[in-house]
PDB file of N, CA and C in Angstrom:
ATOM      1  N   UNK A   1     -16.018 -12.562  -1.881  1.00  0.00           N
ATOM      2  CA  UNK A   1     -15.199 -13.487  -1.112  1.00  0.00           C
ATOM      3  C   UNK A   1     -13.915 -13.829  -1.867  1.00  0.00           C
ATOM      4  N   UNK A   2     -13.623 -13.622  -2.988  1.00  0.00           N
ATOM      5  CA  UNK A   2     -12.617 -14.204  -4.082  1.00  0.00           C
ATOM      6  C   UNK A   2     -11.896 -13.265  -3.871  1.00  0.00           C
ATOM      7  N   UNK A   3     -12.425 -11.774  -3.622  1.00  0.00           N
ATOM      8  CA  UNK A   3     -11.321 -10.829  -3.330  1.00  0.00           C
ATOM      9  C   UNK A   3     -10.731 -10.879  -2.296  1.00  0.00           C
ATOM     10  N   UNK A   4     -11.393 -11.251  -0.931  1.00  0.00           N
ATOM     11  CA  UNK A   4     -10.550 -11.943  -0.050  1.00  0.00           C
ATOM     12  C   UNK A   4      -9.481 -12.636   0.051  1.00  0.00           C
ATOM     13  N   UNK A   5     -10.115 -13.737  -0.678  1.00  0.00           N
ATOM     14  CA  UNK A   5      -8.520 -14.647  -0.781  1.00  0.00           C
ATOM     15  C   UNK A   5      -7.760 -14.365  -1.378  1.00  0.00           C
ATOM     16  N   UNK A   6      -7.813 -13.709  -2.688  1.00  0.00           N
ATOM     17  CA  UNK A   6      -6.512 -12.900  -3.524  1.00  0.00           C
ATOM     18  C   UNK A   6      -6.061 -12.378  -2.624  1.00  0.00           C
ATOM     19  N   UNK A   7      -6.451 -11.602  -1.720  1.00  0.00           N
ATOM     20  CA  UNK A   7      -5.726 -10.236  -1.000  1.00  0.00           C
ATOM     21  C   UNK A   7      -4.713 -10.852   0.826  1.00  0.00           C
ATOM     22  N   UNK A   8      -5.168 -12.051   0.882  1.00  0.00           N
ATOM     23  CA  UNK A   8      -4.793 -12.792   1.887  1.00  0.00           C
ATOM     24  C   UNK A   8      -3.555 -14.027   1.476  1.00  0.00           C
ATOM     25  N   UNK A   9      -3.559 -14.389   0.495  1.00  0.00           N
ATOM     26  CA  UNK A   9      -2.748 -15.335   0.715  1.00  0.00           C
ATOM     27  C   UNK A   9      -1.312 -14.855   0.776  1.00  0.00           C
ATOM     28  N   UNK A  10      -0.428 -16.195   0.922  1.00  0.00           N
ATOM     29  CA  UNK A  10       0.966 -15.986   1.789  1.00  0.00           C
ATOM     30  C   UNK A  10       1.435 -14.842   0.709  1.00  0.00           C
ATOM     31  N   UNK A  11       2.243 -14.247   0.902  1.00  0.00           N
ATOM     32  CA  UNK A  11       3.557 -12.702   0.338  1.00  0.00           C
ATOM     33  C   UNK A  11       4.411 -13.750  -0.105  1.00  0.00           C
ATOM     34  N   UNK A  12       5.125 -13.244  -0.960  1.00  0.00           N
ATOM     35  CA  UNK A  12       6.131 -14.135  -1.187  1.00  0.00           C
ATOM     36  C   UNK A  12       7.577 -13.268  -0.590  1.00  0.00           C
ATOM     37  N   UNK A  13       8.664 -14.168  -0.451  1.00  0.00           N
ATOM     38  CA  UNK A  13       9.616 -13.619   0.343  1.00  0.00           C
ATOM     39  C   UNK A  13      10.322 -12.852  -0.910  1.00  0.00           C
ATOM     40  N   UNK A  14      10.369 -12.827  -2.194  1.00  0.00           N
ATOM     41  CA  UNK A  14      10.851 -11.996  -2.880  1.00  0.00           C
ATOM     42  C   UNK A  14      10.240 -10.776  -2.860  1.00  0.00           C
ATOM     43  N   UNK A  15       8.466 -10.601  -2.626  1.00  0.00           N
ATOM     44  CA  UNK A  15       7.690  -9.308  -2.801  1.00  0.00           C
ATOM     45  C   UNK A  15       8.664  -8.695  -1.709  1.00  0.00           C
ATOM     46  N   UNK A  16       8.304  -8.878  -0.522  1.00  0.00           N
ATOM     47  CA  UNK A  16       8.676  -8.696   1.066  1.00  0.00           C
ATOM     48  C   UNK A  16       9.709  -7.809   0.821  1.00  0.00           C
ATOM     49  N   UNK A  17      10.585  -8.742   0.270  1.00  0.00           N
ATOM     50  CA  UNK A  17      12.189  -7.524   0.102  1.00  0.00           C
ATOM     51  C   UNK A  17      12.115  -6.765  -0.653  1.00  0.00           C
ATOM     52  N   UNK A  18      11.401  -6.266  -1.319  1.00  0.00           N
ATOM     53  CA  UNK A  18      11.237  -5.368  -2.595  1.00  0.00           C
ATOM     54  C   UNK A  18      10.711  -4.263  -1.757  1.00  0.00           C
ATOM     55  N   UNK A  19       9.678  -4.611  -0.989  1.00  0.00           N
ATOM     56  CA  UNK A  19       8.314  -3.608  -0.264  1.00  0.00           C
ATOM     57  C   UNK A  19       9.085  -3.287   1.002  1.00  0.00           C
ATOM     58  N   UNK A  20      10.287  -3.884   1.998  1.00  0.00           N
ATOM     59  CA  UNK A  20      10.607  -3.641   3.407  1.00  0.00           C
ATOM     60  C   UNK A  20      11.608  -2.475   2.825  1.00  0.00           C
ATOM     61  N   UNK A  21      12.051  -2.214   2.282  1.00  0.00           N
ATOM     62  CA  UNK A  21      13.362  -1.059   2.260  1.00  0.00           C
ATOM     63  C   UNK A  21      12.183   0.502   2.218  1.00  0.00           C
ATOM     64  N   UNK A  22      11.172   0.220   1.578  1.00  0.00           N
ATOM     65  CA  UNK A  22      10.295   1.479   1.611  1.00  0.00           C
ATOM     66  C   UNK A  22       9.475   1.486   2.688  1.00  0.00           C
ATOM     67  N   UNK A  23       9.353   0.705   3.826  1.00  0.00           N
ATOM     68  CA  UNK A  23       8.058   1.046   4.868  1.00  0.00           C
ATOM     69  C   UNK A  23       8.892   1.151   6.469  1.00  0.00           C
ATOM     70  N   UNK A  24       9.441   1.996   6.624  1.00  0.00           N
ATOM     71  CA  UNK A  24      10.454   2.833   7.542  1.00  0.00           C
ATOM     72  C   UNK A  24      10.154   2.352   8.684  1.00  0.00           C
ATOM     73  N   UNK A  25       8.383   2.098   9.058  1.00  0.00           N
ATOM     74  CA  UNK A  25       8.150   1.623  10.612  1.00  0.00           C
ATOM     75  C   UNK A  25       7.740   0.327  10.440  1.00  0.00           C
ATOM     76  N   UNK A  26       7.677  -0.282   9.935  1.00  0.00           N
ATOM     77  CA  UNK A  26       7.665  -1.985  10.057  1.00  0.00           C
ATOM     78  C   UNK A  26       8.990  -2.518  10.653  1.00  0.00           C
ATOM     79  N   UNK A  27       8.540  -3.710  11.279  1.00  0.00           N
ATOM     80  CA  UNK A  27       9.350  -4.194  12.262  1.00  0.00           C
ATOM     81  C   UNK A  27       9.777  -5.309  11.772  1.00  0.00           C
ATOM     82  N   UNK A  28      10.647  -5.838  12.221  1.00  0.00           N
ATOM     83  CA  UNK A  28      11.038  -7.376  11.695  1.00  0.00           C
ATOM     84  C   UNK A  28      10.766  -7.404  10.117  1.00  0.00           C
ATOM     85  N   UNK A  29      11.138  -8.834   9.763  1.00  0.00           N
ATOM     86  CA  UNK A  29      10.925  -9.293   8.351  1.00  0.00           C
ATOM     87  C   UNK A  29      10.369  -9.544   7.507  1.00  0.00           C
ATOM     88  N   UNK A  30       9.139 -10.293   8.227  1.00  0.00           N
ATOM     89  CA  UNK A  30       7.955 -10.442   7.876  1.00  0.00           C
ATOM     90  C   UNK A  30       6.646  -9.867   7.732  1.00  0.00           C
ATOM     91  N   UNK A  31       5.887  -9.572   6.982  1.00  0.00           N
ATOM     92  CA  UNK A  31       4.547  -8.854   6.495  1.00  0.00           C
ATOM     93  C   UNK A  31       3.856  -9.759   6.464  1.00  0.00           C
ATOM     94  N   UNK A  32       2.569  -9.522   7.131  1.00  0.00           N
ATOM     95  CA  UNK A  32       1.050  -9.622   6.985  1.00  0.00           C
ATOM     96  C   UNK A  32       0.287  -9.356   5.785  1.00  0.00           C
ATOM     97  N   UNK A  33      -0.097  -9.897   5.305  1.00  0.00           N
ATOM     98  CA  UNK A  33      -1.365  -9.616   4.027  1.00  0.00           C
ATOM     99  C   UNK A  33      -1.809  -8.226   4.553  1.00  0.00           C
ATOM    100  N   UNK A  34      -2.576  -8.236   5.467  1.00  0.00           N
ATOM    101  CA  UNK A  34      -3.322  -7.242   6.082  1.00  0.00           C
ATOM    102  C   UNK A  34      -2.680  -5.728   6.647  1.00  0.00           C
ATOM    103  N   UNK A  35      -1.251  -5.733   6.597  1.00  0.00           N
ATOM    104  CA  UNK A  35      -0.607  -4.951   7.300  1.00  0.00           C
ATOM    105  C   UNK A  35      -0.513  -3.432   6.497  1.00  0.00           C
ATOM    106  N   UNK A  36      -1.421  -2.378   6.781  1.00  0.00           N
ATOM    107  CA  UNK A  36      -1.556  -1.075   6.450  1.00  0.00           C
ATOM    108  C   UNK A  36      -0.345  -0.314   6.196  1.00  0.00           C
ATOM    109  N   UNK A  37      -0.253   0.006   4.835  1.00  0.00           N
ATOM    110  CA  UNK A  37       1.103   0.268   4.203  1.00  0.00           C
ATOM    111  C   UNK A  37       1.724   1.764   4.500  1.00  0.00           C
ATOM    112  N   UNK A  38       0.044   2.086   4.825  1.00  0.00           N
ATOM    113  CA  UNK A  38       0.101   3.870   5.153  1.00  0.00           C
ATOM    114  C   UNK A  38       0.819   4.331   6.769  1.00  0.00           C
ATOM    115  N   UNK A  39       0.163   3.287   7.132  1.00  0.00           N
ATOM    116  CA  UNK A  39       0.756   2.941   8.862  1.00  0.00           C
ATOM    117  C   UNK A  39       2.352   2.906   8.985  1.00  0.00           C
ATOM    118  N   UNK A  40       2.521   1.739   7.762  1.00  0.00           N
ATOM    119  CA  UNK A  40       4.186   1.453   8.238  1.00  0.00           C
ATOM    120  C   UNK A  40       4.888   2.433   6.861  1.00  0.00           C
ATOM    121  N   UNK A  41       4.491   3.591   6.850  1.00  0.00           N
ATOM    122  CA  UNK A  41       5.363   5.015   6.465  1.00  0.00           C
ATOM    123  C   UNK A  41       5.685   4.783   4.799  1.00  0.00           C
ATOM    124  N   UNK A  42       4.758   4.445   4.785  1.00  0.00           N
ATOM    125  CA  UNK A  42       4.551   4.499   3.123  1.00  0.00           C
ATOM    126  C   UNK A  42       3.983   5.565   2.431  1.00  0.00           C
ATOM    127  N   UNK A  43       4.340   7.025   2.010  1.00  0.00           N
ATOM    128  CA  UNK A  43       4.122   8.162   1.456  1.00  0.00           C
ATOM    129  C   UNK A  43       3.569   7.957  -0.073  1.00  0.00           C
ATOM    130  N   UNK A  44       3.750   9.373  -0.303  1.00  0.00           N
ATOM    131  CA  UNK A  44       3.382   9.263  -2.033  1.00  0.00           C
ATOM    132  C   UNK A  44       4.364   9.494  -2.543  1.00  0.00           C
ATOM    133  N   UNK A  45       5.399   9.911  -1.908  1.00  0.00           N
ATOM    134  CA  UNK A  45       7.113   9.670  -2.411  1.00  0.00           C
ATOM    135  C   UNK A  45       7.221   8.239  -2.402  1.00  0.00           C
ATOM    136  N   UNK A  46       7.175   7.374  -1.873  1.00  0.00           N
ATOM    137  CA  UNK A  46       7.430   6.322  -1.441  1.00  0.00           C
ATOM    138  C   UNK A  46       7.056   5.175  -2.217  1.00  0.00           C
ATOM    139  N   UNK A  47       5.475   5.459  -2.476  1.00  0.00           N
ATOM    140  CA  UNK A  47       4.691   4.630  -3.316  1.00  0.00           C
ATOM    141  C   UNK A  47       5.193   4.731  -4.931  1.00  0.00           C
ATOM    142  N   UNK A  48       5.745   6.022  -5.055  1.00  0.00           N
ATOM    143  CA  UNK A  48       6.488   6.272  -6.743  1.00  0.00           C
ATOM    144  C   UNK A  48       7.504   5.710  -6.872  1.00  0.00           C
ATOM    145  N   UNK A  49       8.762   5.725  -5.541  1.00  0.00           N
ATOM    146  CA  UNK A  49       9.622   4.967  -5.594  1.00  0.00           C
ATOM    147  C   UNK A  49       9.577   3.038  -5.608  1.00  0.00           C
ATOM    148  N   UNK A  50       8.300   2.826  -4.794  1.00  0.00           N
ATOM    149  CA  UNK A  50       8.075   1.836  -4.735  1.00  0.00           C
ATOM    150  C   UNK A  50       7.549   0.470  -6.282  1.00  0.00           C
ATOM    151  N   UNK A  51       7.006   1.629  -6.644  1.00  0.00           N
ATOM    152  CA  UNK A  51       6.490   1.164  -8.192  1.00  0.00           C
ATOM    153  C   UNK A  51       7.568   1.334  -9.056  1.00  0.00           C
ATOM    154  N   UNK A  52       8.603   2.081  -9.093  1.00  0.00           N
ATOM    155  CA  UNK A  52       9.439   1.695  -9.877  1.00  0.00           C
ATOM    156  C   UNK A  52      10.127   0.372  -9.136  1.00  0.00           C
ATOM    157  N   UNK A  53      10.325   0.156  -7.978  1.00  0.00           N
ATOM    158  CA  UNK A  53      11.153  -1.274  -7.658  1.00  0.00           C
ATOM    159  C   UNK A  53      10.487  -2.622  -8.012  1.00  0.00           C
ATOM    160  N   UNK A  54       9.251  -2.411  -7.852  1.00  0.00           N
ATOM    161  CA  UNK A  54       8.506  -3.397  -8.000  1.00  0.00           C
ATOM    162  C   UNK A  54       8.682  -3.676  -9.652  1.00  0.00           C
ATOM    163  N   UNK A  55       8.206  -2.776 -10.541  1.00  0.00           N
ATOM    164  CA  UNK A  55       8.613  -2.891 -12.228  1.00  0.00           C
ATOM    165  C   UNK A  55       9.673  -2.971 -12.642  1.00  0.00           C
ATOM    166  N   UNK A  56      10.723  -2.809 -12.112  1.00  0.00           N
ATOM    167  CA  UNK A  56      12.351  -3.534 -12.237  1.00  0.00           C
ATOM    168  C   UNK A  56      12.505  -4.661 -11.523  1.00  0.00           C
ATOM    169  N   UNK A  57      11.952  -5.372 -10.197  1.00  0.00           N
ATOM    170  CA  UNK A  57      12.521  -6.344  -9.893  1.00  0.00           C
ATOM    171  C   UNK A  57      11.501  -7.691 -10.682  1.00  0.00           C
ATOM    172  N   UNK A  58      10.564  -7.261 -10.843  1.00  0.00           N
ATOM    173  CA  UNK A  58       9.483  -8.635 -11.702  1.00  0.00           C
ATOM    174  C   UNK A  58       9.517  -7.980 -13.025  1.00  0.00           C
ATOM    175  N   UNK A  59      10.379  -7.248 -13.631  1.00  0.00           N
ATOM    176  CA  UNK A  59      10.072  -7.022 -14.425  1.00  0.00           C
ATOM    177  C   UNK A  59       8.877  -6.790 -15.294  1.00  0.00           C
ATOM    178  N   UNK A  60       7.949  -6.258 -14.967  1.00  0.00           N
ATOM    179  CA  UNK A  60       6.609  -5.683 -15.032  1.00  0.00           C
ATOM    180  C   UNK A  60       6.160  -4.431 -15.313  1.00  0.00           C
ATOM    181  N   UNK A  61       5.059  -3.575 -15.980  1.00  0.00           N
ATOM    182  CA  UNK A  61       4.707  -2.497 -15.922  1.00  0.00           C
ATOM    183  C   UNK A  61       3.272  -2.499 -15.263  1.00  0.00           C
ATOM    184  N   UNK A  62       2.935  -1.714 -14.516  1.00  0.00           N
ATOM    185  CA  UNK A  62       1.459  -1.889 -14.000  1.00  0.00           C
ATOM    186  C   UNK A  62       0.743  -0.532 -14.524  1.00  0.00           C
ATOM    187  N   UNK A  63      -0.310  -1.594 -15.044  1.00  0.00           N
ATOM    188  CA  UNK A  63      -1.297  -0.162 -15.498  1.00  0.00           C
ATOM    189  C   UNK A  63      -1.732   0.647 -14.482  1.00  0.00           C
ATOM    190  N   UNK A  64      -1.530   1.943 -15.290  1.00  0.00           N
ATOM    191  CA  UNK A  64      -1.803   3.234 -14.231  1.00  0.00           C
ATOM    192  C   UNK A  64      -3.315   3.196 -13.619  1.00  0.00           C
ATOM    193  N   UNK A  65      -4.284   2.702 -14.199  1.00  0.00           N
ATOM    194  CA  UNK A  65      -5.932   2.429 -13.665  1.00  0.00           C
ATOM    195  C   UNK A  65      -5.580   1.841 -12.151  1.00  0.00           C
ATOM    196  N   UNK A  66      -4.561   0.796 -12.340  1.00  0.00           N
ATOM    197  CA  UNK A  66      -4.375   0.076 -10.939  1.00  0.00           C
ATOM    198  C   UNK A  66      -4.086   1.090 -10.126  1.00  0.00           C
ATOM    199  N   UNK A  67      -3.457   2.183 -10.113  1.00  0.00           N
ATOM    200  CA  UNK A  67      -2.420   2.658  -8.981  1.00  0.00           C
ATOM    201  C   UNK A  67      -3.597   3.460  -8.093  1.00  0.00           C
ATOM    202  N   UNK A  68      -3.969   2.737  -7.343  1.00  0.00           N
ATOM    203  CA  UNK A  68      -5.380   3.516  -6.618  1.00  0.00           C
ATOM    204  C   UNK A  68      -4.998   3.453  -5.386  1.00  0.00           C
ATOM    205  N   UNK A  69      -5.535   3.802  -4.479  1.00  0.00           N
ATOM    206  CA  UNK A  69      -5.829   3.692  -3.297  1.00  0.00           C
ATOM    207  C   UNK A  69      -6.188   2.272  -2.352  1.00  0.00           C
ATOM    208  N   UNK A  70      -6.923   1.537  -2.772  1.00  0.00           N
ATOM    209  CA  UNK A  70      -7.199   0.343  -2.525  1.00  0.00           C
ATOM    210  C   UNK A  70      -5.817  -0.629  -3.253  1.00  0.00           C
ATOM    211  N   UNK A  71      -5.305  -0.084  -4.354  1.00  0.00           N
ATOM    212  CA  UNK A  71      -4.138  -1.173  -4.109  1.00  0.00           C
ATOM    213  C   UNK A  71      -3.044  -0.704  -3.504  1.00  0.00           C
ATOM    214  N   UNK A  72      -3.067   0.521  -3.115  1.00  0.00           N
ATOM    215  CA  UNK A  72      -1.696   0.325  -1.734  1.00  0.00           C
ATOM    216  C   UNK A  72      -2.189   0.577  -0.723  1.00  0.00           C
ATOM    217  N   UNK A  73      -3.386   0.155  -0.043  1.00  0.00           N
ATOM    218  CA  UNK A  73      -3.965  -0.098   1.081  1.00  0.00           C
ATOM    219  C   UNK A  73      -3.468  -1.028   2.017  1.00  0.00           C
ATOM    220  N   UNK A  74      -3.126  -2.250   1.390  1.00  0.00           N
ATOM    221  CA  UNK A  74      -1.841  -3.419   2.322  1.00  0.00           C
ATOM    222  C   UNK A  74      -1.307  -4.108   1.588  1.00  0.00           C
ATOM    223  N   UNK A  75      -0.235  -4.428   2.233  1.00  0.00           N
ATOM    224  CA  UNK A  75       0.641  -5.526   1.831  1.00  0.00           C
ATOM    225  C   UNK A  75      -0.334  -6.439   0.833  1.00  0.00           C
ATOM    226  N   UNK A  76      -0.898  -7.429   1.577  1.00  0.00           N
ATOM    227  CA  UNK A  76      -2.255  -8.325   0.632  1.00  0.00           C
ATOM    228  C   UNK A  76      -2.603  -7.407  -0.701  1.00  0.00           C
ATOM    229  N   UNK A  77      -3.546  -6.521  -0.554  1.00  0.00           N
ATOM    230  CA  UNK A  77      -3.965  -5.644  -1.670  1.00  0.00           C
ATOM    231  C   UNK A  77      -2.612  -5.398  -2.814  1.00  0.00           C
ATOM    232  N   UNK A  78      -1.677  -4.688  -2.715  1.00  0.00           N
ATOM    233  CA  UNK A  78      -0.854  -4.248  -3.466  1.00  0.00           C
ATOM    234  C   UNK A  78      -0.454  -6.133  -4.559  1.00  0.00           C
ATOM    235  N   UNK A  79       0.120  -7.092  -3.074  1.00  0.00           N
ATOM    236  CA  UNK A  79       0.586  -8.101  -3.600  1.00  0.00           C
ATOM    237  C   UNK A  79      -0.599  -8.692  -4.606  1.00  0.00           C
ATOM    238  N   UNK A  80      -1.756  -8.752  -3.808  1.00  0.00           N
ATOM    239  CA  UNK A  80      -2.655  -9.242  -5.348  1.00  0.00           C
ATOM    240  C   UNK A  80      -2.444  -8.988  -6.763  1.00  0.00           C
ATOM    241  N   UNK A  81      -1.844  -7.205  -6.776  1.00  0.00           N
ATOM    242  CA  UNK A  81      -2.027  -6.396  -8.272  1.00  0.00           C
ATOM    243  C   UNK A  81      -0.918  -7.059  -8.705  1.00  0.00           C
ATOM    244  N   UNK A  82      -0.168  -7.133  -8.444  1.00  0.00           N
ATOM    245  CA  UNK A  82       1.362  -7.394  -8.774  1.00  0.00           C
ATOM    246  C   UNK A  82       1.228  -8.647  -9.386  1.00  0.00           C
ATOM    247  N   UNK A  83       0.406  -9.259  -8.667  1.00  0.00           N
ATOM    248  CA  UNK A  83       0.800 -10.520  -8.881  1.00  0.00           C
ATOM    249  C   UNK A  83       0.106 -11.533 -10.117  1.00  0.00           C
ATOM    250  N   UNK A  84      -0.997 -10.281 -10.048  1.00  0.00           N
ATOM    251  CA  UNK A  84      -1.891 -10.685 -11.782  1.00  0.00           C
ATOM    252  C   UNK A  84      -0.538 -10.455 -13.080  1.00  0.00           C
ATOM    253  N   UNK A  85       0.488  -9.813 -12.876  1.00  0.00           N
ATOM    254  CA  UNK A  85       1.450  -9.375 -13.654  1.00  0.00           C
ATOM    255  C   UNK A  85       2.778 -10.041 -13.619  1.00  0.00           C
ATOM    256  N   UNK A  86       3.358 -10.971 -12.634  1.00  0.00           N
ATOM    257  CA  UNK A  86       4.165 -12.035 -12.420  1.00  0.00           C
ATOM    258  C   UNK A  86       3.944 -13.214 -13.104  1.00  0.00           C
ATOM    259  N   UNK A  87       4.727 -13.491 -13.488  1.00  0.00           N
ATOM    260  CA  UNK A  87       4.889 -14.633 -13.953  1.00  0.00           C
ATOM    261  C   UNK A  87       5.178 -15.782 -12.932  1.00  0.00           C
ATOM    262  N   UNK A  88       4.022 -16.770 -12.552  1.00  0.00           N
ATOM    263  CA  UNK A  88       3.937 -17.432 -11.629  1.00  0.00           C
ATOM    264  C   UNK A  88       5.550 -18.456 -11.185  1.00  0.00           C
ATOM    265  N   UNK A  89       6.164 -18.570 -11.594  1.00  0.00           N
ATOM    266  CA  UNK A  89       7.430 -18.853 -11.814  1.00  0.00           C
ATOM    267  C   UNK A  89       8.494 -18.105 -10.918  1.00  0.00           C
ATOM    268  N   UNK A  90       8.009 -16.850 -11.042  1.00  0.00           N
ATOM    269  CA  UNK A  90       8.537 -15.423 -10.436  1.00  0.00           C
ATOM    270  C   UNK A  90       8.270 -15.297  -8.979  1.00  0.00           C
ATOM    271  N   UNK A  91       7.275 -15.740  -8.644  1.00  0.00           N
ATOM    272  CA  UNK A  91       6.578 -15.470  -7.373  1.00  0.00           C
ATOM    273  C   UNK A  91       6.669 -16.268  -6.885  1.00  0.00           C
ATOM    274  N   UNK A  92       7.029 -18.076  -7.333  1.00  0.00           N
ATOM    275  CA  UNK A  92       7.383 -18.739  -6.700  1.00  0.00           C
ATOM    276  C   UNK A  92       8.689 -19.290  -6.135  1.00  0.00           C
ATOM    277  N   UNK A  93       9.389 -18.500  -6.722  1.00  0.00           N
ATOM    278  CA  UNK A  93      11.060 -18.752  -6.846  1.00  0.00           C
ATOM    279  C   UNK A  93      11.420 -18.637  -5.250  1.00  0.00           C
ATOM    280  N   UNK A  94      10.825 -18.730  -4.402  1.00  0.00           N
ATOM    281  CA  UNK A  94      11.351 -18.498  -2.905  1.00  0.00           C
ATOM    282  C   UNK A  94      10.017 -19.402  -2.328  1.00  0.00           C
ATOM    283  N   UNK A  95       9.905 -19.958  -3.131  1.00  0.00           N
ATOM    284  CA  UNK A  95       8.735 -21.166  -2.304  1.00  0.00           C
ATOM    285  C   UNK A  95       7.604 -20.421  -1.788  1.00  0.00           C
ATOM    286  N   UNK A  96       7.080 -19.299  -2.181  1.00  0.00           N
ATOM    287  CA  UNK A  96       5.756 -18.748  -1.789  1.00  0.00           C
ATOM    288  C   UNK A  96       6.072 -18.052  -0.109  1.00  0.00           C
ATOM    289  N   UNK A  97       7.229 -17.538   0.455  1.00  0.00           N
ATOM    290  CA  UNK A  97       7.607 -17.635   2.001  1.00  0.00           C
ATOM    291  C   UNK A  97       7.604 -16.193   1.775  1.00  0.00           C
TER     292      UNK A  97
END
């Protein structure tokens, strides 16, 4: 159940913009925890490019063990990993939106 709620709570509006320039069929602005990354045209080109944006914009490295399947499964999932690696400061800088 704990993995639940990690994987559900709000995105922050800084992740959002980091993750919308790479998912080609997502609509509007906003992301869902739940919203299937594979669905909204997220490749394995995509996901390489994506991990480098993510480790330049939070300044972060994510261990390679993480880079699985289940963490770019959704929005929620990915944002959980990330977010063990943010500096809570970081993630809150846009009010958690």
């Amino acid at each position: 159940m704990a993995e639940t709620t990690r994987e559900t709570r709000k995105i922050p509006r800084t992740f959002q913009d980091v993750l919308l320039p790479r998912l080609p069929y997502a609509e509007g602005d906003e992301l869902s925890p739940d919203a299937d990354l594979a669905a909204l045209g997220l490749d394995s080109m995509g996901v390489v490019q994506l991990l480098a944006d993510l480790e330049d914009h939070f300044g972060v490295e994510l261990d390679d063990e993480l880079l699985t399947e289940e963490t770019f499964a959704t929005v929620g999932s990915l944002w959980a990993t990330v977010a063990d690696f943010v500096e809570p400061d970081a993630a809150a800088a846009d009010g958690g939106k």
